[in-house]
C-alpha atoms as a PDB file:
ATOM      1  CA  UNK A   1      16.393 -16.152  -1.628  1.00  0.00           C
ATOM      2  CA  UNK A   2      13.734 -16.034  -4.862  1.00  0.00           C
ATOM      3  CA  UNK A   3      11.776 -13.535  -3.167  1.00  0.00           C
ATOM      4  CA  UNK A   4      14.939 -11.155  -2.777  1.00  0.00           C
ATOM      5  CA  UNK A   5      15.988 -12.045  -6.403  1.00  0.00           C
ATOM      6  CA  UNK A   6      12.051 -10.938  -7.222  1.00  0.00           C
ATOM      7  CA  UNK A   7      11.915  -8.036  -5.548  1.00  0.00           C
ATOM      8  CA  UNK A   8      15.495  -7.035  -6.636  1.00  0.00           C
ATOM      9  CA  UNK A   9      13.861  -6.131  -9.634  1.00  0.00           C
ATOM     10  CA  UNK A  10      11.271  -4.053  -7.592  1.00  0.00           C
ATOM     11  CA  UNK A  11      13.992  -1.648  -6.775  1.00  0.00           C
ATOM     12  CA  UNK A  12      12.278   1.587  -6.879  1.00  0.00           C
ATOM     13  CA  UNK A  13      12.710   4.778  -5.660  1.00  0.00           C
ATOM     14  CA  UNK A  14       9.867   7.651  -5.158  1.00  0.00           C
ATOM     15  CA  UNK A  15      10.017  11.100  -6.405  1.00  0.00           C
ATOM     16  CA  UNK A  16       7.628  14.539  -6.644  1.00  0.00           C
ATOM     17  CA  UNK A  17       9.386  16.319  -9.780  1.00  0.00           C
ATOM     18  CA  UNK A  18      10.762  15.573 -13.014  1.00  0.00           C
ATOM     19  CA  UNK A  19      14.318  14.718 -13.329  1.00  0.00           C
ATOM     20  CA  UNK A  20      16.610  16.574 -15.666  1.00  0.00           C
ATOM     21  CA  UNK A  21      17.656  14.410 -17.887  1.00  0.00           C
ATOM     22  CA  UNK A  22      17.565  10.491 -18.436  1.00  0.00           C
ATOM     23  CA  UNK A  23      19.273   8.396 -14.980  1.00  0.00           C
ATOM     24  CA  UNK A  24      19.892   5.547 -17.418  1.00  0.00           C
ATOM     25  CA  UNK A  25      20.822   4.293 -21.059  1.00  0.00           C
ATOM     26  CA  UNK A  26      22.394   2.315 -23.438  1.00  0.00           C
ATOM     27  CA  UNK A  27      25.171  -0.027 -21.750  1.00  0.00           C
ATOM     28  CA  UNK A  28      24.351   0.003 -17.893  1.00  0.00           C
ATOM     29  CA  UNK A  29      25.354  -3.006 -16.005  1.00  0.00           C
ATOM     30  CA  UNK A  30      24.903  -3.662 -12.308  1.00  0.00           C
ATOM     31  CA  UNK A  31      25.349  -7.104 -10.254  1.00  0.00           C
ATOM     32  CA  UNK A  32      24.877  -7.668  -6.866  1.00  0.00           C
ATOM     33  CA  UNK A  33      25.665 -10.360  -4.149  1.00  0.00           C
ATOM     34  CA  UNK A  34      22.661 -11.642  -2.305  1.00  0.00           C
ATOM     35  CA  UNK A  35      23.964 -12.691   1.021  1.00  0.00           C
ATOM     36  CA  UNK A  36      22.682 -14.044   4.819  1.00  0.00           C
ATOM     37  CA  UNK A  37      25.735 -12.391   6.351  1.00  0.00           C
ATOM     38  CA  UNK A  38      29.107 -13.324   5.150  1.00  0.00           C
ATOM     39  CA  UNK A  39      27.472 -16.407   3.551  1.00  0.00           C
ATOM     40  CA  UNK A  40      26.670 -15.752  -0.436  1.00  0.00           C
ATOM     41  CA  UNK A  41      23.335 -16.907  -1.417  1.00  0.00           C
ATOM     42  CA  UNK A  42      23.513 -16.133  -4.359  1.00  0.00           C
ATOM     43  CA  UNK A  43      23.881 -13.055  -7.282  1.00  0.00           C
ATOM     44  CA  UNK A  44      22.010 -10.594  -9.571  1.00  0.00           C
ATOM     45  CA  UNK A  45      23.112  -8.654 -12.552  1.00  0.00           C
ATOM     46  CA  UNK A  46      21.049  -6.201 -14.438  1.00  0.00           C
ATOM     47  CA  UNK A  47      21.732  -4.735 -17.500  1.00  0.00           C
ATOM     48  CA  UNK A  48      20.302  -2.280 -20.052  1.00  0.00           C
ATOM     49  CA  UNK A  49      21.022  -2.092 -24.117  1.00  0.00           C
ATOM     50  CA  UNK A  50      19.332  -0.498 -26.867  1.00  0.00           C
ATOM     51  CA  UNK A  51      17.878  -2.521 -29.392  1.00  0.00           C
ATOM     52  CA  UNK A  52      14.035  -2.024 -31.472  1.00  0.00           C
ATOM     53  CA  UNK A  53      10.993  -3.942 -31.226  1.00  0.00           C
ATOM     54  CA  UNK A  54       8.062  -4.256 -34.054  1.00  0.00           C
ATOM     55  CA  UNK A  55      10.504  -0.874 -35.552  1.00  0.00           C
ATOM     56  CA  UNK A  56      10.112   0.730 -32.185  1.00  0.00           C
ATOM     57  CA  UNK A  57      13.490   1.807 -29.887  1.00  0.00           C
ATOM     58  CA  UNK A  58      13.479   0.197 -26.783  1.00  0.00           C
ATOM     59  CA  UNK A  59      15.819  -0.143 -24.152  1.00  0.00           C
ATOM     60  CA  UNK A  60      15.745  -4.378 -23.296  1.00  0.00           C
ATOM     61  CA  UNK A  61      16.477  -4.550 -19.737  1.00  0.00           C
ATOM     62  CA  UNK A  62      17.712  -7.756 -19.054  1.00  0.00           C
ATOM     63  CA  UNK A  63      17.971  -9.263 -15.068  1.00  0.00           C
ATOM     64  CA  UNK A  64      19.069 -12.247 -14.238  1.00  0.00           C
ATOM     65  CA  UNK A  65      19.506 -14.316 -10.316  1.00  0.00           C
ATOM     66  CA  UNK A  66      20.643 -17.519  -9.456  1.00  0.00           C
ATOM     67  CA  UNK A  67      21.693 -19.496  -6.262  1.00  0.00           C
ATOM     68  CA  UNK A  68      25.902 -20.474  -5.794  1.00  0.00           C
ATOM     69  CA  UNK A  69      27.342 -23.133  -3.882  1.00  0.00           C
ATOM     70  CA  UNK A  70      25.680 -24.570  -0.818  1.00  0.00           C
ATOM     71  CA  UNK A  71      22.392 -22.802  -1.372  1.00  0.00           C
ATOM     72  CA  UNK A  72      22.222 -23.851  -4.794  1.00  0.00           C
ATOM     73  CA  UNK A  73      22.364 -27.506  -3.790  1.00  0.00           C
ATOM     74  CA  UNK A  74      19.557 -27.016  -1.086  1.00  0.00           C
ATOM     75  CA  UNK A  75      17.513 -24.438  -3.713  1.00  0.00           C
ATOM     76  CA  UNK A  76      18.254 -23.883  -6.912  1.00  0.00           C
ATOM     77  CA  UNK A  77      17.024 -20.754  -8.582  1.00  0.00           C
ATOM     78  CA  UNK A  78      17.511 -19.215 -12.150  1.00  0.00           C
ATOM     79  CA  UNK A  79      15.512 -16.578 -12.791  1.00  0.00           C
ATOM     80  CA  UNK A  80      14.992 -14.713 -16.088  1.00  0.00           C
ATOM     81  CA  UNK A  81      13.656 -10.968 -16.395  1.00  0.00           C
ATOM     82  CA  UNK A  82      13.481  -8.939 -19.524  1.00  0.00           C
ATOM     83  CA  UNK A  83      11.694  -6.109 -20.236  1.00  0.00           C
ATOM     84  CA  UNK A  84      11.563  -4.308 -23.547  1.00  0.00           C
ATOM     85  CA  UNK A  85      10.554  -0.429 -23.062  1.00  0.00           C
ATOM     86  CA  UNK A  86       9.562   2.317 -25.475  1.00  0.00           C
ATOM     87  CA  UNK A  87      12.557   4.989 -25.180  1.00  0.00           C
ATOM     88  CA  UNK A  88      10.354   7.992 -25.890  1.00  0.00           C
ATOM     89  CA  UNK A  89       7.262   7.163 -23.662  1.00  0.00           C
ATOM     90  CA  UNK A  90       9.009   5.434 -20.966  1.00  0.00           C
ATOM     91  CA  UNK A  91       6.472   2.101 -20.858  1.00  0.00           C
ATOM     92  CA  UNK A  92       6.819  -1.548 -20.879  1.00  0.00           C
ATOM     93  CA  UNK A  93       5.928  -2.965 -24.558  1.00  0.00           C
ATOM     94  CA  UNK A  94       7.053  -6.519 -24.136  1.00  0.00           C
ATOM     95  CA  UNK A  95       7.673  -8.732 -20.344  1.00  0.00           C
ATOM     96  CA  UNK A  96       9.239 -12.006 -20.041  1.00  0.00           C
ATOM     97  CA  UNK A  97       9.475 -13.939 -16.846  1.00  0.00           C
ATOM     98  CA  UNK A  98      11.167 -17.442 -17.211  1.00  0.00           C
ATOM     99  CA  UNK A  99      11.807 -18.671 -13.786  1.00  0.00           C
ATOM    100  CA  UNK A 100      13.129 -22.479 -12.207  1.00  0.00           C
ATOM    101  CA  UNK A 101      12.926 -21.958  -7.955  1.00  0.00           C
ATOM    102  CA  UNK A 102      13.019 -25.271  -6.599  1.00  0.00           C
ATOM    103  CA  UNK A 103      11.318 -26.661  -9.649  1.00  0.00           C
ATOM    104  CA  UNK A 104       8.782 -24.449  -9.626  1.00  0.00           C
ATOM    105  CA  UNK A 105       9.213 -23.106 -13.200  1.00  0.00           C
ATOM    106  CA  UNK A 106       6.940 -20.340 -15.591  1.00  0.00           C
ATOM    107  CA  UNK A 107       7.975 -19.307 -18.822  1.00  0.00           C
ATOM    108  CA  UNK A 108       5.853 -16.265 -19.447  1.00  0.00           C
ATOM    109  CA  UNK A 109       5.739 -13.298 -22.507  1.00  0.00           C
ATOM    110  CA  UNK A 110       3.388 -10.468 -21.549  1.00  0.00           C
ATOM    111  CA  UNK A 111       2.839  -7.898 -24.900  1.00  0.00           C
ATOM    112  CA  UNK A 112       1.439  -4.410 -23.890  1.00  0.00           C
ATOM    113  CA  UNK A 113      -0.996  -2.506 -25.857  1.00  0.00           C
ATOM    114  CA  UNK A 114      -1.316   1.076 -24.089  1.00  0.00           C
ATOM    115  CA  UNK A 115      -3.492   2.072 -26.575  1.00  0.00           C
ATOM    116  CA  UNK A 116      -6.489  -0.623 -25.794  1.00  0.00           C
ATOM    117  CA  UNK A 117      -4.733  -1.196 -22.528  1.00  0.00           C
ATOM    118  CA  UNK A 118      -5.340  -4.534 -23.386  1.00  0.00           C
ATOM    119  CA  UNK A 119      -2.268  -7.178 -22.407  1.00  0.00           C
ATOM    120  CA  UNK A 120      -1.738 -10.385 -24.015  1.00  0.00           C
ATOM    121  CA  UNK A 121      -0.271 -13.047 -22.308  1.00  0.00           C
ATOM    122  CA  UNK A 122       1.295 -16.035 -23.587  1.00  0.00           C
ATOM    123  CA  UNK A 123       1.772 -19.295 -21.230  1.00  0.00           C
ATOM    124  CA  UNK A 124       4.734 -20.863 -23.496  1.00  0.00           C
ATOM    125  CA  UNK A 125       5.036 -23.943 -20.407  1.00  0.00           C
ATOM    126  CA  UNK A 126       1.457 -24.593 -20.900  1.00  0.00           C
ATOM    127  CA  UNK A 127       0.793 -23.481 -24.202  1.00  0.00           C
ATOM    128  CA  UNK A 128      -2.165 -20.971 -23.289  1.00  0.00           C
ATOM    129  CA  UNK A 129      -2.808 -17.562 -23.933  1.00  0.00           C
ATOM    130  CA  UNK A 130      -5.066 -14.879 -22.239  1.00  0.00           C
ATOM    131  CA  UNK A 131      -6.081 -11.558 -22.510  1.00  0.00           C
ATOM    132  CA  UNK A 132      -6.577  -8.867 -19.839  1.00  0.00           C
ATOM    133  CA  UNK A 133      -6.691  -5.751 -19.143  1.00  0.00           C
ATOM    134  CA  UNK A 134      -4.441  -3.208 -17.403  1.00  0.00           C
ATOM    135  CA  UNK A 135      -4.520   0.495 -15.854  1.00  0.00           C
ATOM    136  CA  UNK A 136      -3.234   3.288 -17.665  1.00  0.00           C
ATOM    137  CA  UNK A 137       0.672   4.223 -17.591  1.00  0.00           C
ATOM    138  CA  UNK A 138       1.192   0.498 -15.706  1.00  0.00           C
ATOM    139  CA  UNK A 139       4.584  -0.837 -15.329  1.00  0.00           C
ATOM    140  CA  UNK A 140       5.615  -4.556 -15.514  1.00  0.00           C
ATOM    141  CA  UNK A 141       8.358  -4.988 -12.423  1.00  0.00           C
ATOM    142  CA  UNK A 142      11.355  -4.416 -14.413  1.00  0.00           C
ATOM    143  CA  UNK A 143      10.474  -1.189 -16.017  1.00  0.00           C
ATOM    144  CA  UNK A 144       8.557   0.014 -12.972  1.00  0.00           C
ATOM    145  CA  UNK A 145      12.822   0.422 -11.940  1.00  0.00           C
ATOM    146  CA  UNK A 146      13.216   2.410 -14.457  1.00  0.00           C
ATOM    147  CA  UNK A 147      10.501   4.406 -14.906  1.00  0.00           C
ATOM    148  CA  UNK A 148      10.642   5.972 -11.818  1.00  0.00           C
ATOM    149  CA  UNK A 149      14.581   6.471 -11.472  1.00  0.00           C
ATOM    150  CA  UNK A 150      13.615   9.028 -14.559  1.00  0.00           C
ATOM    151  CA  UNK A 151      11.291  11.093 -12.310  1.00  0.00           C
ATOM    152  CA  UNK A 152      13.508  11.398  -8.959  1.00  0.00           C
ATOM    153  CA  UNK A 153      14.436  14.788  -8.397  1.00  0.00           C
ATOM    154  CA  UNK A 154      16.453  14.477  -5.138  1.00  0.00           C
ATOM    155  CA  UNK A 155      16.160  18.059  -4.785  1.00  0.00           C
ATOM    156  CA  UNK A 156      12.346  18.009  -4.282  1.00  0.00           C
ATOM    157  CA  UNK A 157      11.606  14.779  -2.423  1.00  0.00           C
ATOM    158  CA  UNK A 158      10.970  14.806   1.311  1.00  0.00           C
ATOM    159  CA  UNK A 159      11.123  12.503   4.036  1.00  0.00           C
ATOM    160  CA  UNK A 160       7.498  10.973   4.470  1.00  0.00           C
ATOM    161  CA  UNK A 161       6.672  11.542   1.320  1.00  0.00           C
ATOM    162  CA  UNK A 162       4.789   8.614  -0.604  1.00  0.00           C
ATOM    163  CA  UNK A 163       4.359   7.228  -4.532  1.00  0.00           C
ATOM    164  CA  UNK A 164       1.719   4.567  -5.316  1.00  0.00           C
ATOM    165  CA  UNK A 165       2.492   3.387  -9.026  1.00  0.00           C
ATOM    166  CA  UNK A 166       0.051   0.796 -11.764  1.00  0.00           C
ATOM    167  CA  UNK A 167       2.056  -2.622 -11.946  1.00  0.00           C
ATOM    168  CA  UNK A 168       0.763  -5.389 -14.057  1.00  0.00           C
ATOM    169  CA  UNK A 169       2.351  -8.788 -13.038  1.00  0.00           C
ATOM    170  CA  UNK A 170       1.501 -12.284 -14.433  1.00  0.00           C
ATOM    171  CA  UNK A 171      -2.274 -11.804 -14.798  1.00  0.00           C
ATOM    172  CA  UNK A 172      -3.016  -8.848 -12.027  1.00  0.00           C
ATOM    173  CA  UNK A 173      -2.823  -5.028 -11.518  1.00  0.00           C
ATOM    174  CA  UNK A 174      -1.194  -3.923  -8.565  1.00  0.00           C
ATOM    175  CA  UNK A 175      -0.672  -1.045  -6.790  1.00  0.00           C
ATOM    176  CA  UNK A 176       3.163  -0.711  -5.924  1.00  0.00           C
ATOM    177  CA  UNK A 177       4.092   1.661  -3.057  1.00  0.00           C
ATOM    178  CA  UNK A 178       6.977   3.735  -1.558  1.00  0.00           C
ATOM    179  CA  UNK A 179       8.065   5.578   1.237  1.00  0.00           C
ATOM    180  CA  UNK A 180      10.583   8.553   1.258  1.00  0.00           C
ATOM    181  CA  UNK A 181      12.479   7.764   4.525  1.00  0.00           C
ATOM    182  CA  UNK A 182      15.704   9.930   4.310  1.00  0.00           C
ATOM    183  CA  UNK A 183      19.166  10.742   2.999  1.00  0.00           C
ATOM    184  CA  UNK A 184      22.432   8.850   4.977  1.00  0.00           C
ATOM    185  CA  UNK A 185      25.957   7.792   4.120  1.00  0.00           C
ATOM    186  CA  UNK A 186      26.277   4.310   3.127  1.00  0.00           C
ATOM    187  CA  UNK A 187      29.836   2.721   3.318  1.00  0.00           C
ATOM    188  CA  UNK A 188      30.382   0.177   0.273  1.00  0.00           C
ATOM    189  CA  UNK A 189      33.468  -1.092  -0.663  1.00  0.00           C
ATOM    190  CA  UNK A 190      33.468   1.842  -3.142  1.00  0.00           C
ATOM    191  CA  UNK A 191      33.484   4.291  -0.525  1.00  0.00           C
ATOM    192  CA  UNK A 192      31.208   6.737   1.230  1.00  0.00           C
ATOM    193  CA  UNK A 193      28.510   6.776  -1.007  1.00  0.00           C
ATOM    194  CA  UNK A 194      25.597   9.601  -0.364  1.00  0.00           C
ATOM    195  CA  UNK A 195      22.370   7.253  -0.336  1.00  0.00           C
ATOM    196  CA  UNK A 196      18.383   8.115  -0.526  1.00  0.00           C
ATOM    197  CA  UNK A 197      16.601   5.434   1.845  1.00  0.00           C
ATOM    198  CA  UNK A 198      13.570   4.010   0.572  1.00  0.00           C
ATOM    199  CA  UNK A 199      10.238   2.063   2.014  1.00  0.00           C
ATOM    200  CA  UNK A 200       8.349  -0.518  -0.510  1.00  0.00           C
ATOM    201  CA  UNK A 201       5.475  -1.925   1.463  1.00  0.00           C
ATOM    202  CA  UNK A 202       5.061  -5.551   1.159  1.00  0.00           C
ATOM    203  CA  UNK A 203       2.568  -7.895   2.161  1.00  0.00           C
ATOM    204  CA  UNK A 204       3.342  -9.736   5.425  1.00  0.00           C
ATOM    205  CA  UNK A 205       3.329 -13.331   6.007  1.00  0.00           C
ATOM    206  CA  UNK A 206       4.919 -16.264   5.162  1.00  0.00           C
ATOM    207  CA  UNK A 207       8.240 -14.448   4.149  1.00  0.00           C
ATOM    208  CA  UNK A 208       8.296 -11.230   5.452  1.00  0.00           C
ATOM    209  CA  UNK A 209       7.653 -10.286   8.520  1.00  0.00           C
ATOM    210  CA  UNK A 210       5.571  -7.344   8.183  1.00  0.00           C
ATOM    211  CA  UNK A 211       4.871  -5.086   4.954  1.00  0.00           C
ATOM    212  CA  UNK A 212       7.684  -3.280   6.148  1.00  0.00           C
ATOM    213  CA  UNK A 213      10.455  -5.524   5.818  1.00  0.00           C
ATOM    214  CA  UNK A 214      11.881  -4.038   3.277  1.00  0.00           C
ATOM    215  CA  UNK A 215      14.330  -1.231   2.758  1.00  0.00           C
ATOM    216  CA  UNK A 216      16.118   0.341  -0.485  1.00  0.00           C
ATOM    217  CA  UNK A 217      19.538   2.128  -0.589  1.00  0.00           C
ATOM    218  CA  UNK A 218      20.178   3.905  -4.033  1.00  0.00           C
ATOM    219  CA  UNK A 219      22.533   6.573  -4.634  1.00  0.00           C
ATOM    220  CA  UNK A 220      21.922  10.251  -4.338  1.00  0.00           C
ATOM    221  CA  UNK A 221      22.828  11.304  -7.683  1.00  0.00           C
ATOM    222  CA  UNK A 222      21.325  11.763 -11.173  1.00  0.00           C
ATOM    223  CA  UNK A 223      21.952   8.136 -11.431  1.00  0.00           C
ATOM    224  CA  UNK A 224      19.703   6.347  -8.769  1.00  0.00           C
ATOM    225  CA  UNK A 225      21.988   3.476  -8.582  1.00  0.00           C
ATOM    226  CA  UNK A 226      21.026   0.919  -6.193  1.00  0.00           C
ATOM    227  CA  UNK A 227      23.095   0.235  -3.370  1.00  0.00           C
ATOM    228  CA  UNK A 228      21.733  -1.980  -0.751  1.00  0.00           C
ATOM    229  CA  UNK A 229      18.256  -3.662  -0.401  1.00  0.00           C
ATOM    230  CA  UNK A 230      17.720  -5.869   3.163  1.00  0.00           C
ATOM    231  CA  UNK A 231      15.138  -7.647   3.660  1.00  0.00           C
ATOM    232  CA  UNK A 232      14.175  -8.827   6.603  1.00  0.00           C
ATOM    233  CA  UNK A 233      12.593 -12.493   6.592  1.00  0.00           C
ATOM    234  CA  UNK A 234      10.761 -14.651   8.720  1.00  0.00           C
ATOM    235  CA  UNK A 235      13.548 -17.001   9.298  1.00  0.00           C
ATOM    236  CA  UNK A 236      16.560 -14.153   9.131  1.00  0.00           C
ATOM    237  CA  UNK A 237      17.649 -11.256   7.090  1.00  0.00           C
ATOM    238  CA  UNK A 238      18.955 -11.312   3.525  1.00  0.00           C
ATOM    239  CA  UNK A 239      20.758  -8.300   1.902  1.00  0.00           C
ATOM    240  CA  UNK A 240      21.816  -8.089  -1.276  1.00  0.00           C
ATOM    241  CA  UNK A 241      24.923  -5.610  -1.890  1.00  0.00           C
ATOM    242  CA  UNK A 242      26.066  -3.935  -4.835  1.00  0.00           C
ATOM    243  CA  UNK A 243      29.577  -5.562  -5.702  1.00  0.00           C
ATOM    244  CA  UNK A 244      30.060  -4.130  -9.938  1.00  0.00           C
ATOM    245  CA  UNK A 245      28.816  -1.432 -12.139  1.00  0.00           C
ATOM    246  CA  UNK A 246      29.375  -0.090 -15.450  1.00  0.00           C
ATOM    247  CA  UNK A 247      28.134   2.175 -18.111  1.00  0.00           C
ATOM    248  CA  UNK A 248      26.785   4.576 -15.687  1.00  0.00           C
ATOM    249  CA  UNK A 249      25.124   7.721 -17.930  1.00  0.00           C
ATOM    250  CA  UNK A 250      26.254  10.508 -14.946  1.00  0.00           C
ATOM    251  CA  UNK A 251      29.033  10.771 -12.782  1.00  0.00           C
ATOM    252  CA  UNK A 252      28.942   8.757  -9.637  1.00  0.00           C
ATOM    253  CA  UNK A 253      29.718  10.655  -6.392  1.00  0.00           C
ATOM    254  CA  UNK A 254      31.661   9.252  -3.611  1.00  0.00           C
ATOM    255  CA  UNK A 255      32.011  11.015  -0.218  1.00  0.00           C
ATOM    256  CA  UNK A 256      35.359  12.952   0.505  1.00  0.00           C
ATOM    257  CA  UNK A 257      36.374  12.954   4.375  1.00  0.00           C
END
């Protein structure tokens, strides 16, 4: 359940063009229901508002999981994402990652510096802070979302074809990939929703099977909303499903039979 709710926020999408104009802003809301079937695990919400940050605009993204019910009383899990990024260059100035799973807990603040591409990191749980270094144009795992949702162009992007993208996470740099694997109709319970199917390679092991475990659903649109991400475990498969959305910057297509 914690590593869907982590790589929830992973949900990107791969492009070869520039889009248009902007997929998100000011107001967006999404939540989703993590489930093992018909039993709920759990949910996810992100959510997007404009705000400034040492007199800079920034869009804070905000995402936040937690286990419900019977899975919360087995594993509990609240986990806090926030990412502050510069409107006008489209990077990550500020991270925060403030997590409980099972008692495991980090309370983290990452500040970006893309002109020394120098990151400072401050422990808060253990009172320590490091610098280190980072790649240029590098994404934390909330903006990486929505950096690349700006550069889909559905119109250009082919089956097979492949992104790598910088990520900086905790104390490491990371390369992030995707795979292009096709267009399809995904039913929701808002319809027939046109959908772009997407490839993130993990690494295998203890939770996922293989580095291909792991499938994306967002919509073919200008908006690139997720749909669907499944993920299959070493003990099952988890999905989580998109159940409510709001402030949506295009218009949101929905298959006619």
């Amino acid at each position: 359940m914690n590593k869907l709710l982590t790589f929830l926020f992973l949900m990107t999408v791969i492009a070869t063009g520039f889009a248009q104009r902007p997929a998100y802003g000011d107001g967006e809301y999404f939540k989703f229901r993590v489930h093992y079937g018909f039993v709920t695990a759990g949910y996810a919400t992100i959510e997007v508002n404009q705000k400034t940050l040492n007199g800079a605009p920034v869009y804070h993204i905000k995402g936040y999981g937690k286990t419900t019910g019977l899975s919360r009383a087995f594993f509990k899990v609240d986990d806090d994402y926030q990412s502050y990024v510069a409107i006008n260059k489209n990077v990550p100035l500020r991270f925060i990652r403030k997590i409980d799973e099972g008692g495991h807990t980090k309370d983290i603040q990452i500040d970006f510096d893309h002109k020394s591409q120098k990151a400072t990191i401050k422990n808060k749980k253990h009172n320590k802070t490091d610098v280190v270094s980072f790649p240029k144009d590098a994404q934390d795992m909330v903006s990486a979302f929505y950096y690349l949702r700006n550069y889909i162009d559905a119109s250009k992007v082919k089956e097979g074809d492949v992104v790598d993208l910088n990520m900086f996470f905790d104390k490491e740099n990371y390369k992030f990939r995707l795979k292009f694997l096709g267009r399809e109709t995904l039913k929701t319970e808002f319809g027939k929703v046109p959908a772009l199917k997407f490839r993130p390679y993990v690494e295998a092991g203890r939770v996922f099977k293989e580095k291909e475990s792991l499938t994306v659903w967002v919509t073919d649109d200008e908006n690139k909303m997720p749909l669907l991400i499944k993920a299959d475990l070493a003990v099952g498969s988890l999905k989580a499903t998109l159940t409510e959305f709001k402030g949506l910057k295009h218009q949101f297509k929905i298959q006619v039979d």
